[in-house]
C-alpha atoms as a PDB file:
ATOM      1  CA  UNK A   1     -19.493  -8.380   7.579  1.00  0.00           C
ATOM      2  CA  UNK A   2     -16.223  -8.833   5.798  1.00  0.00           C
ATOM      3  CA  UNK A   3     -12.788  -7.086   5.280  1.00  0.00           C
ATOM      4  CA  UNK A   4     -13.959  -6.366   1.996  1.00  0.00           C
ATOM      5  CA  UNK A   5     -17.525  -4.686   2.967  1.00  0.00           C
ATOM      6  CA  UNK A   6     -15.245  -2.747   5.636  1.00  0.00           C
ATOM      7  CA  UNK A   7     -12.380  -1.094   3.230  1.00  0.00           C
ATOM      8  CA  UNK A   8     -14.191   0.443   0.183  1.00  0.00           C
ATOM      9  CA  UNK A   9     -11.629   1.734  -2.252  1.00  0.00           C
ATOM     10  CA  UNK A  10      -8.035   3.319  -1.627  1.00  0.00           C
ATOM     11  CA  UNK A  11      -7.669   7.251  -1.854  1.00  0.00           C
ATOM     12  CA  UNK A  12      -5.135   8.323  -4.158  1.00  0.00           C
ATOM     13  CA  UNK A  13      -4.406  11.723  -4.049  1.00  0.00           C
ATOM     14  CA  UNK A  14      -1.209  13.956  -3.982  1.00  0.00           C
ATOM     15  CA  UNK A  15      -1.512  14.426  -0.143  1.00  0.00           C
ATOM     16  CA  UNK A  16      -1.506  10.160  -0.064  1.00  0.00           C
ATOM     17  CA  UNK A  17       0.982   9.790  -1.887  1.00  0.00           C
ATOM     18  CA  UNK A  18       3.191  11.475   0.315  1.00  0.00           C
ATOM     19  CA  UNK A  19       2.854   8.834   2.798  1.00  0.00           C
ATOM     20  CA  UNK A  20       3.899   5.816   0.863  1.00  0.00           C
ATOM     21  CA  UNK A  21       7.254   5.883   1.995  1.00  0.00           C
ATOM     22  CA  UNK A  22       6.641   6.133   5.263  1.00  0.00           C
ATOM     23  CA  UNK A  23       4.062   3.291   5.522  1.00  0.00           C
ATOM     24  CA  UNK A  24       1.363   5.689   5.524  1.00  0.00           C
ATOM     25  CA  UNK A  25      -2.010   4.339   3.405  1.00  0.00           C
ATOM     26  CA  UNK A  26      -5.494   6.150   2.814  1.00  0.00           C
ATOM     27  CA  UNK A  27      -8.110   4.445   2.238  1.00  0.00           C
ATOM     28  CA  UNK A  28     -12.527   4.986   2.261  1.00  0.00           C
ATOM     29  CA  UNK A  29     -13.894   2.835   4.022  1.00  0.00           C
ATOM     30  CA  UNK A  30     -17.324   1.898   5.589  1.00  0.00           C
ATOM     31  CA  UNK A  31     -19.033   5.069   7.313  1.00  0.00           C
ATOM     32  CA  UNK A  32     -19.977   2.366  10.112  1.00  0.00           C
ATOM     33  CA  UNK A  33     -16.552   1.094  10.742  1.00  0.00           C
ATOM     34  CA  UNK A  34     -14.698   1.214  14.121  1.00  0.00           C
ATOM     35  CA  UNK A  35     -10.457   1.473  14.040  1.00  0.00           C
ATOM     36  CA  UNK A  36     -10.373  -1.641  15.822  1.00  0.00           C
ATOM     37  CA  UNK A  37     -12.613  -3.445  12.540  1.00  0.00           C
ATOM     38  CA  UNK A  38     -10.474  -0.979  10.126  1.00  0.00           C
ATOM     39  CA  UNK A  39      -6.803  -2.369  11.400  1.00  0.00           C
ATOM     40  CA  UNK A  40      -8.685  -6.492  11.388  1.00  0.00           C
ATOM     41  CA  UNK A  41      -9.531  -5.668   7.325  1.00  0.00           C
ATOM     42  CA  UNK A  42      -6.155  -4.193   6.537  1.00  0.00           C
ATOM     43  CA  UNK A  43      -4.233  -7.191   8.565  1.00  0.00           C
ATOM     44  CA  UNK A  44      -6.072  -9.918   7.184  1.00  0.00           C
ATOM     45  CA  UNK A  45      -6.671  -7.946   3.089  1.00  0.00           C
ATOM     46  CA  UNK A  46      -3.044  -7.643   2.747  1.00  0.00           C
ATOM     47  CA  UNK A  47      -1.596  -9.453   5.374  1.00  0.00           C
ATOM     48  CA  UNK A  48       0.597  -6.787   6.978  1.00  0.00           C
ATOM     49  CA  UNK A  49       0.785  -5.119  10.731  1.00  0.00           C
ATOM     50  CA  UNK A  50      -0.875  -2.210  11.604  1.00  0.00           C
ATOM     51  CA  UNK A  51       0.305   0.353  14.249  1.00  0.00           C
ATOM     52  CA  UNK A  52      -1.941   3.049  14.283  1.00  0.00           C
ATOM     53  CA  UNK A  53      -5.561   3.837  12.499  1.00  0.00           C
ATOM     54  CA  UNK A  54      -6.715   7.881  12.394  1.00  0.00           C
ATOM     55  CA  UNK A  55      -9.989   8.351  10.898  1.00  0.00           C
ATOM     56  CA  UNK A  56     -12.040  11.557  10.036  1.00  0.00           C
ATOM     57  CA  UNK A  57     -15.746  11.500   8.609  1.00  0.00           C
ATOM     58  CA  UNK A  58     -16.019  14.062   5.461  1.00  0.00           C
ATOM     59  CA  UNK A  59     -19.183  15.445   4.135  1.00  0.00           C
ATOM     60  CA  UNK A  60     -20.322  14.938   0.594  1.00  0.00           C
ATOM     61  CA  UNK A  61     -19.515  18.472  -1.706  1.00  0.00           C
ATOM     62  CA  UNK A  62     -21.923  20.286  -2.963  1.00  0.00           C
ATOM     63  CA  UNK A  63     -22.750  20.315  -6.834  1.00  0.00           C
ATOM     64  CA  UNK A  64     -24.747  22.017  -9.096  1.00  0.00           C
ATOM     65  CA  UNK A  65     -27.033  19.942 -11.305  1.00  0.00           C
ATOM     66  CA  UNK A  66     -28.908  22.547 -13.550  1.00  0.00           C
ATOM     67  CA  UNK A  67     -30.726  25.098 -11.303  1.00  0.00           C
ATOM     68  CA  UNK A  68     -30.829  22.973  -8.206  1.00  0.00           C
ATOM     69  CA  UNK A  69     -28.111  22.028  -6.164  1.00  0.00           C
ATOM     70  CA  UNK A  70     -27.085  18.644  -4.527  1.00  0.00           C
ATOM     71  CA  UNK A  71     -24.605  16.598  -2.514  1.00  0.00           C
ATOM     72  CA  UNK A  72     -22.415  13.914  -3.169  1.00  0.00           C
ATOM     73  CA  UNK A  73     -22.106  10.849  -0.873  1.00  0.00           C
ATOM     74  CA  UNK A  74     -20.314  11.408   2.645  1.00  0.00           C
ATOM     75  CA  UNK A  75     -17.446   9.107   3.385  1.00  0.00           C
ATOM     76  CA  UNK A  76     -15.019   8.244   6.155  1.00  0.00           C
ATOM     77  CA  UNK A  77     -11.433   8.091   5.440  1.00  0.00           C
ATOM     78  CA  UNK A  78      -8.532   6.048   7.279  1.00  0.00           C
ATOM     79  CA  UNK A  79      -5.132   6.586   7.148  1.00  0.00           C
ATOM     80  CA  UNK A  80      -3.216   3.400   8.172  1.00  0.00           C
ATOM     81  CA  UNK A  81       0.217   3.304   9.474  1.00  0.00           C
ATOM     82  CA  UNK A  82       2.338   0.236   9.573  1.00  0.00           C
ATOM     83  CA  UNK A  83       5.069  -0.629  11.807  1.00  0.00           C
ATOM     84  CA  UNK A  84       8.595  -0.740  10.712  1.00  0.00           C
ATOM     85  CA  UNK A  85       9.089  -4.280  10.444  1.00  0.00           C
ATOM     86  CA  UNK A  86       5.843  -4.465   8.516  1.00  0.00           C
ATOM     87  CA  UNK A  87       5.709  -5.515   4.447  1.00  0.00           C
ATOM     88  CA  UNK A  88       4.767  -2.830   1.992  1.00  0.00           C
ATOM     89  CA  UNK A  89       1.610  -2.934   0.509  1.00  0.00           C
ATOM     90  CA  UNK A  90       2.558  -4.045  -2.802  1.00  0.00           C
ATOM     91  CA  UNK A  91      -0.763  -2.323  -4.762  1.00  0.00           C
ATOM     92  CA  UNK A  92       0.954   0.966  -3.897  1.00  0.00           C
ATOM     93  CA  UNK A  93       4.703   0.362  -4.253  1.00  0.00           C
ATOM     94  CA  UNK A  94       4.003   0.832  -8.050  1.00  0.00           C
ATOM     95  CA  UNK A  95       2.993   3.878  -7.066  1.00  0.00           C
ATOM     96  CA  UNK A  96       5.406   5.409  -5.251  1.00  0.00           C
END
């Protein structure tokens, strides 16, 4: 398995954005995933240090397709802290 397979897609939301200037990332990433794979993926992706990894497993919402009603997909989200003498990631600095 790869960093790639491990860290999905970034999560870009209002509550994310927040964090940028503290060194504070989202991302989804693999339901499967330990913190210890999670902080390898982000060191070795964008080649910065990681401090800290907090994770929390979400359940898909519910949605109404017609008259029946269905879920989407559950994910697992990790927010990534870097340490102070870290690099920015430069994909959100455009962001911020």
């Amino acid at each position: 398995m790869t960093a790639y397979d491990i860290i999905l897609e970034p999560i870009l939301s209002e509550k994310s954005y927040d964090g940028i200037p503290v060194k504070k990332y989202a991302f989804k990433v693999l339901k499967s995933a330990t913190k210890t794979q999670i902080k390898a993926a982000v060191e070795k992706i964008f080649g910065v240090k990681v401090k800290k990894v907090n994770t929390s497993n979400y359940d898909g919402k519910l949605k109404r397709m017609g008259r029946n009603e269905g879920r989407r997909s559950a994910y697992k989200k990790a927010i990534v802290t870097l340490t102070e003498d870290s690099k920015a990631i430069e994909f959100f600095e455009s962001l911020a």
